[in-house]
Protein backbone atom coordinates (compact mmCIF):
# COMPACT_ATOMS: atom_id res chain seq x y z
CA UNK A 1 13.97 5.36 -27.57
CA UNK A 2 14.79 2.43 -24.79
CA UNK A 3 17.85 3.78 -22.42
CA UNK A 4 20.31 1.11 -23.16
CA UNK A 5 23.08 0.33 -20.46
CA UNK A 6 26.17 -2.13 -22.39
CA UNK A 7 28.62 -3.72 -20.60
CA UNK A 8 31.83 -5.30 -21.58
CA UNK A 9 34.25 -3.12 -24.23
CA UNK A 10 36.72 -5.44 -25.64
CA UNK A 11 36.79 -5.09 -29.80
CA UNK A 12 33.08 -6.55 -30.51
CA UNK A 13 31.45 -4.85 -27.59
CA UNK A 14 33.16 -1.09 -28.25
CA UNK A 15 31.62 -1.68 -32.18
CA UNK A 16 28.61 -3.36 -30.84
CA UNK A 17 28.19 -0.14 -28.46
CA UNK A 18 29.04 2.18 -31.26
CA UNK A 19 25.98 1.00 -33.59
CA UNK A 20 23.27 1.62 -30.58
CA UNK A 21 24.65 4.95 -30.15
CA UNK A 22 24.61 5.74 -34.27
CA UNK A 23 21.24 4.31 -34.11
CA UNK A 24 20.06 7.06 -31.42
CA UNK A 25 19.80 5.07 -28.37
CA UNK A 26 20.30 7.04 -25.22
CA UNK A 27 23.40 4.82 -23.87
CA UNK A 28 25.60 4.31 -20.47
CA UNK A 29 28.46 1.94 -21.15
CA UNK A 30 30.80 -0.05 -18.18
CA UNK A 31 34.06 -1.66 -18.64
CA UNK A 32 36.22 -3.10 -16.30
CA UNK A 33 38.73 -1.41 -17.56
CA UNK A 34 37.84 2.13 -17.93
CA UNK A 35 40.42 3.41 -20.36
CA UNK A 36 38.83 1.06 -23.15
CA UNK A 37 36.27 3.32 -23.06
CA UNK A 38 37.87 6.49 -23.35
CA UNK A 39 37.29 6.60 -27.46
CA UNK A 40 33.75 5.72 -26.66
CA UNK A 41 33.30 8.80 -23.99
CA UNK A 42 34.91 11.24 -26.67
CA UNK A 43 31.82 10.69 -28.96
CA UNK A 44 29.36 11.84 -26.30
CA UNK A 45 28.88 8.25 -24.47
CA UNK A 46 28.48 8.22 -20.84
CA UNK A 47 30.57 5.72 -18.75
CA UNK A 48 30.09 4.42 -15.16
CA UNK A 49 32.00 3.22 -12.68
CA UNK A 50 30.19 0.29 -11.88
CA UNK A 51 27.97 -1.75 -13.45
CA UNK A 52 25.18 -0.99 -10.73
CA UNK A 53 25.48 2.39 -11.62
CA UNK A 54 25.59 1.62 -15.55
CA UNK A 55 22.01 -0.08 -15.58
CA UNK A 56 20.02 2.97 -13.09
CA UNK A 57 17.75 3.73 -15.40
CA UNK A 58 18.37 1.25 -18.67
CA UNK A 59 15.56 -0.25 -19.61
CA UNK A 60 17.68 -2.32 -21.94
CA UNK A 61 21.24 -4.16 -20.59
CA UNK A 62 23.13 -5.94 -22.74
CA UNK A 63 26.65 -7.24 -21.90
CA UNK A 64 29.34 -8.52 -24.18
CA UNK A 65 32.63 -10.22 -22.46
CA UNK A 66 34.95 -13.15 -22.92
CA UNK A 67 33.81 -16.00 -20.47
CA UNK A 68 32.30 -16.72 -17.14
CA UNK A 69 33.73 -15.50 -15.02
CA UNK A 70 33.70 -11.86 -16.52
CA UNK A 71 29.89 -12.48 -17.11
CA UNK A 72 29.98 -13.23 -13.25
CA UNK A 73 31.80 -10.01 -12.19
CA UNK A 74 29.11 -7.62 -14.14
CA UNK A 75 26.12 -9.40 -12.71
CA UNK A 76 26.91 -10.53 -9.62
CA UNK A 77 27.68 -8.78 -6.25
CA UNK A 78 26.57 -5.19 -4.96
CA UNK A 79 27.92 -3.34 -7.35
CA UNK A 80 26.30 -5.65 -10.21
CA UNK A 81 23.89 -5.18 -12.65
CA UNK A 82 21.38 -7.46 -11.53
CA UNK A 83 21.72 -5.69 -7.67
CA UNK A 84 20.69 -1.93 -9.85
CA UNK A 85 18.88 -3.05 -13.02
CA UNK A 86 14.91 -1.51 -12.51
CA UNK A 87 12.12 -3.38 -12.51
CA UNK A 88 11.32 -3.87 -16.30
CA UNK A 89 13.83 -3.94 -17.68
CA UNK A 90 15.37 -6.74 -20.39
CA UNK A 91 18.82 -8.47 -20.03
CA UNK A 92 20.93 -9.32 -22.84
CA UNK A 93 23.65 -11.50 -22.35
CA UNK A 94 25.94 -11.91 -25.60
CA UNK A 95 28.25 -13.19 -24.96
CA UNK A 96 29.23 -16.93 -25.60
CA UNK A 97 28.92 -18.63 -22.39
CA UNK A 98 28.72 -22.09 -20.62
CA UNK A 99 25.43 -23.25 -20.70
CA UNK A 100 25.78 -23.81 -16.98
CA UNK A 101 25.98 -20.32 -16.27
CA UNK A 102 23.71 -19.22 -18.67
CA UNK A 103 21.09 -21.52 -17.03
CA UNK A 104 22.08 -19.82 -13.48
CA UNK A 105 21.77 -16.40 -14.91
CA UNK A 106 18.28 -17.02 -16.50
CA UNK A 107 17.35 -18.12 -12.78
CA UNK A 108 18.94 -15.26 -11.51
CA UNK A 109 17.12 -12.87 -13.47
CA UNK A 110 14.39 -14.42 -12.43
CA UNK A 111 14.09 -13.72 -8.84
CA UNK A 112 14.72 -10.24 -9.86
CA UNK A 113 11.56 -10.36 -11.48
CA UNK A 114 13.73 -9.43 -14.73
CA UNK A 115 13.63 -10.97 -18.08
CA UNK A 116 16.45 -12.31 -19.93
CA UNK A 117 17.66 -13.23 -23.37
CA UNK A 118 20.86 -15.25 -24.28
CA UNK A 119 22.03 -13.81 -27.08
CA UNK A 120 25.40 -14.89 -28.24
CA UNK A 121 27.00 -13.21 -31.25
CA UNK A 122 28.34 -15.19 -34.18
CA UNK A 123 30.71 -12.77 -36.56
CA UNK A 124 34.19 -11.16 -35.90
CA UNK A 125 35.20 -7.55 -35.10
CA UNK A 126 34.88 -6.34 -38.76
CA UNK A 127 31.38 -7.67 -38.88
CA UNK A 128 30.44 -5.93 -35.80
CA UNK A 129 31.85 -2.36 -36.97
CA UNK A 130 29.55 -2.98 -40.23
CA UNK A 131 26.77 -4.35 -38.06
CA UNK A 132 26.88 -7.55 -39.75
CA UNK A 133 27.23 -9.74 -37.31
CA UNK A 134 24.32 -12.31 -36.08
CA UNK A 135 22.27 -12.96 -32.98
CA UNK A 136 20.97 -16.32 -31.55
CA UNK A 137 18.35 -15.85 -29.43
CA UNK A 138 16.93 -17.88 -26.43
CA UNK A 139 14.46 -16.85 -23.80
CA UNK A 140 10.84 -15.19 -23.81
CA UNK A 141 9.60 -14.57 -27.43
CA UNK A 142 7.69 -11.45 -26.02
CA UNK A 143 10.75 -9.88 -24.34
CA UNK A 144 12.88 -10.46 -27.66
CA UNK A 145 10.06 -8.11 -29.51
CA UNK A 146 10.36 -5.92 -26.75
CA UNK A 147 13.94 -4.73 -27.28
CA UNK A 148 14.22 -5.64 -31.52
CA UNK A 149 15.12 -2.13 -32.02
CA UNK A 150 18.21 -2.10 -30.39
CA UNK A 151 18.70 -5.89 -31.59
CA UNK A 152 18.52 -4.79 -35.02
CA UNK A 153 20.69 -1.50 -34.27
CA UNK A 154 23.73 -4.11 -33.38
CA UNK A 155 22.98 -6.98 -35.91
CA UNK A 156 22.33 -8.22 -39.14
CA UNK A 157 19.82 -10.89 -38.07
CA UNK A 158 18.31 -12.38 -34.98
CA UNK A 159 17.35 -16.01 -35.07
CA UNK A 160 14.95 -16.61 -31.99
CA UNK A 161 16.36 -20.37 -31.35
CA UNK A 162 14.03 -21.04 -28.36
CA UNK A 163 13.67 -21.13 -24.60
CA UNK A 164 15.76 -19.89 -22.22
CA UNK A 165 19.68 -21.76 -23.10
CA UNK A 166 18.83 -22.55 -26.73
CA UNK A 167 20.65 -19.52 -28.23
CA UNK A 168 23.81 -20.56 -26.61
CA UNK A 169 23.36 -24.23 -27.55
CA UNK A 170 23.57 -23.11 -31.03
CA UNK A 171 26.22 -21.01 -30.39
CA UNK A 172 28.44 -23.69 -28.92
CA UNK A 173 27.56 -26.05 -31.89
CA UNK A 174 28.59 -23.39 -34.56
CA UNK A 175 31.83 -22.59 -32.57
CA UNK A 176 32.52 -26.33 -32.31
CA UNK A 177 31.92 -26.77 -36.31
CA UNK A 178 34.36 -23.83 -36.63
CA UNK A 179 36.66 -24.95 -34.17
CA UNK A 180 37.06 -28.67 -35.83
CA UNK A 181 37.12 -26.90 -39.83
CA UNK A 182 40.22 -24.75 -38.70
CA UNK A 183 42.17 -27.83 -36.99
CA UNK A 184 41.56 -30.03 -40.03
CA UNK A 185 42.37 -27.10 -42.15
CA UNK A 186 45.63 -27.29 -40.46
CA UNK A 187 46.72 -30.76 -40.12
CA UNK A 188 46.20 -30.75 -44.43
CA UNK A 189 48.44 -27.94 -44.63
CA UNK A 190 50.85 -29.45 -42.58
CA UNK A 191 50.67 -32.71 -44.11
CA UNK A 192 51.20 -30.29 -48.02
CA UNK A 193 54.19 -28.21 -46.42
CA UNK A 194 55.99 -31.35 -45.47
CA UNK A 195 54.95 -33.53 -48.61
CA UNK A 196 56.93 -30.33 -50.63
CA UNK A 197 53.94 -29.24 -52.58
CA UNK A 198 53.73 -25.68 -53.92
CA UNK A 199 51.65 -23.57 -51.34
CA UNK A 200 50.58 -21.15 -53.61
CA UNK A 201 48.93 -23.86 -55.59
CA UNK A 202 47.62 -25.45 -53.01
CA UNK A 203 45.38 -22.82 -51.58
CA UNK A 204 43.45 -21.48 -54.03
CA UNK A 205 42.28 -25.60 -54.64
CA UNK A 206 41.55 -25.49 -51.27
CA UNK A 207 39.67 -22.90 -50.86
CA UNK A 208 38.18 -22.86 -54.17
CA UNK A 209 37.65 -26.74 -54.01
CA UNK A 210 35.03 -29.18 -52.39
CA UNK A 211 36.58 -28.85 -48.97
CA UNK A 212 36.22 -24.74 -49.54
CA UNK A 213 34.01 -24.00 -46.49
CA UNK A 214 33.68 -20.63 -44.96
CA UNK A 215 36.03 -21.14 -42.78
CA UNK A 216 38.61 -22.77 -44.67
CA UNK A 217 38.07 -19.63 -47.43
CA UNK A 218 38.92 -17.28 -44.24
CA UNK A 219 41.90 -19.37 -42.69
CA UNK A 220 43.64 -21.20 -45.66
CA UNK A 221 45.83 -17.90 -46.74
CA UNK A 222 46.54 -16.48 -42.68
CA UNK A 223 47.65 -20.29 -42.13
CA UNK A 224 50.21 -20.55 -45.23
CA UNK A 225 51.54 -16.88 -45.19
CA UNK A 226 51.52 -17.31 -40.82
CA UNK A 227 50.05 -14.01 -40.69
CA UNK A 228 47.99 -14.07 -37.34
CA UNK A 229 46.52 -10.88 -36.84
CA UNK A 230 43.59 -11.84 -34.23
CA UNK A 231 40.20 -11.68 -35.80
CA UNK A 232 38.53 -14.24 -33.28
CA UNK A 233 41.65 -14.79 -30.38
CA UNK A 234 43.08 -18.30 -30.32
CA UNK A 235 41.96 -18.51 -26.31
CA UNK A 236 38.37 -17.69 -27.08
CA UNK A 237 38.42 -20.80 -29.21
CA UNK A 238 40.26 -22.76 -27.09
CA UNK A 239 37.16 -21.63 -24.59
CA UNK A 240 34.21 -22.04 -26.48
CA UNK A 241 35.14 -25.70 -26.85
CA UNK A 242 35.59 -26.30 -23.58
CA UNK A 243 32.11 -24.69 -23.27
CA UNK A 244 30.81 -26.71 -25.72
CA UNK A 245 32.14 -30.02 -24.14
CA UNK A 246 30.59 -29.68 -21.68
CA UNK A 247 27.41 -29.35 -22.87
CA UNK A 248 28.02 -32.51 -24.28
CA UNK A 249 29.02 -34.51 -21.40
CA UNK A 250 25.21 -33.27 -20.13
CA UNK A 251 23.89 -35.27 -22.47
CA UNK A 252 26.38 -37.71 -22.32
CA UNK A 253 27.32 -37.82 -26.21
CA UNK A 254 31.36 -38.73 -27.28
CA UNK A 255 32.95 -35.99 -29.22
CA UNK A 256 36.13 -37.70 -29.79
CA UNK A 257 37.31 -35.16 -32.30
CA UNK A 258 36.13 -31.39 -30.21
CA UNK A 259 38.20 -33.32 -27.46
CA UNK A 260 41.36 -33.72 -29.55
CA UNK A 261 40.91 -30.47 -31.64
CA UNK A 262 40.16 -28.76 -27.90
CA UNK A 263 43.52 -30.12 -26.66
CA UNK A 264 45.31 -29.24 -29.48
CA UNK A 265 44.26 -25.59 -28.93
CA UNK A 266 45.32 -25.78 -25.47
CA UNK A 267 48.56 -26.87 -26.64
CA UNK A 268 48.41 -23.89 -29.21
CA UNK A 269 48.27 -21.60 -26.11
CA UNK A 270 50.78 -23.26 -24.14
CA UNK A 271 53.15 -22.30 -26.93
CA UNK A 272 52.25 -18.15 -26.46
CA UNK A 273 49.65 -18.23 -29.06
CA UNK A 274 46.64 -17.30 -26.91
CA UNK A 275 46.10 -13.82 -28.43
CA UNK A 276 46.80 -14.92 -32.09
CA UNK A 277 43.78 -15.63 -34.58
CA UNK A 278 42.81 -18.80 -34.10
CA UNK A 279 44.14 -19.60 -37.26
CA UNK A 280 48.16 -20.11 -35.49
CA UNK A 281 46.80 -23.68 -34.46
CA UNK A 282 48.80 -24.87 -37.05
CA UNK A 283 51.89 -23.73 -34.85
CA UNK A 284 51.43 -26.63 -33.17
CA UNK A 285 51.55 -28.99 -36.10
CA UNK A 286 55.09 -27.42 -37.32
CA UNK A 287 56.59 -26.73 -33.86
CA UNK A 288 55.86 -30.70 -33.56
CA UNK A 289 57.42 -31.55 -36.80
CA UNK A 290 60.28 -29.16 -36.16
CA UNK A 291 60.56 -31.76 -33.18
CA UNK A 292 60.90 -34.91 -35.05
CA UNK A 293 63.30 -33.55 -37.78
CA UNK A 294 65.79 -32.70 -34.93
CA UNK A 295 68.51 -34.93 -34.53
């Protein structure tokens, strides 16, 4: 089987790591932190120290973190990936990531003589441990058949999207759709709370009703009941829109709403909410009536 090097080992990437190694692929993991991989390294899994030294001999590299600049730190620099991955081999990038930097990376890869796959994962922790999560694909069509085994050994499906970029375009539009469902989601429960309907009543209809998306299903009952337990953080969200505004102001199209819902995130984070589900946006919306009912 392909030696796989993965990098990155925050909650998706440690489950994400898990399946290739259940699936019988010869693995060498890297984090940043290198006591997140100490549960890892008790079930037989080699760390490294660096990345560099991570990808040696991978003929697969995948990596899995939260934004840019992490993506930057395990590619970039002499003790990078791209400075020790071998001739042949395939990157993976899963993570969700500017298009901007994605676009660099590709190019980057490149001169390396390396090919490279966006792949950015849509699905939360849970659906990684049960490898149900998804993959959007962009880049060479060839190189994604190259490395479908261990593809299919972390996900439920793979959805080649396109050229180089186009799996993180979809990414960002998907994250955007969720991002907009949970602030609406919010500003109607706020709007029910302070109108003095019955709660318990009121989410079932919701979720049950026409407005019942996905989302809205997930979110409705953490929102009411304030239970926060982070599936997807609140600062990942927060990020991905950013993300995915910009990609909008390349193609110069308004999104008046991601640029209010984006804000209001922001403002979510600004009140401690960062690591939270995504779901405490609606702290805003109550700390901001709690406002107007003082005296």
């Amino acid at each position: 089987m392909q030696r796989v090097a993965f990098l990155g080992l925050g909650g998706m990437g440690t489950a994400m790591a898990r399946n290739l190694n259940k699936a019988g692929f010869p693995l060498v993991v890297y984090n940043r932190t290198p006591a997140k991989a100490e549960a890892l390294v008790a079930e037989g899994i080699q760390r490294a120290e660096t990345p560099r030294e991570a990808v040696r001999e991978a003929e697969v590299i995948i990596s899995m973190v939260g934004n840019d600049q992490a993506s930057q730190q395990i590619w970039l620099g002499n003790d990078g990936a791209l400075a020790g991955a071998q001739h042949g081999a395939v990157l993976i990038e899963c993570s969700t990531l500017s298009l901007a930097w994605v676009r660099e990376l590709a190019e980057l890869a490149a001169t390396h003589d390396l090919a490279f796959l966006d792949a950015p994962v849509t699905g939360s922790k849970p659906a990684a441990e049960a490898r149900q999560i998804g993959l959007f694909v962009g880049g060479d069509m060839a190189a994604m058949q190259q490395v479908q085994p261990a593809l299919a050994a972390m996900s439920q499906f793979q959805s080649y999207m396109g050229v180089s970029g186009a799996g993180t375009k979809m990414k960002l539009v998907i994250n955007l759709i969720i991002g907009l469902h949970a602030e609406a989601l919010a500003e109607g429960l706020n709007l029910a709370e302070q109108a003095g309907l019955d709660m318990e009543q009121v989410m079932p209809l919701l979720a049950n009703g026409g407005v019942g998306s996905p989302v809205v299903k997930m979110k409705v009952g953490p929102m009411i009941q304030r239970q926060y337990q982070p599936l997807f953080a609140l600062r990942w969200l927060h990020k991905d829109l950013t993300y995915a505004l910009r990609f909008a102001d390349e193609l110069n199209l308004p999104m008046p709403a991601l640029a209010t819902a984006r804000e209001v995130y922001r403002l979510a984070g600004n009140l401690g909410l960062d690591e939270a589900d995504f779901s405490a946006v609606i702290e805003v919306l109550r700390q901001s009536r709690m406002n107007i009912d003082r005296p």
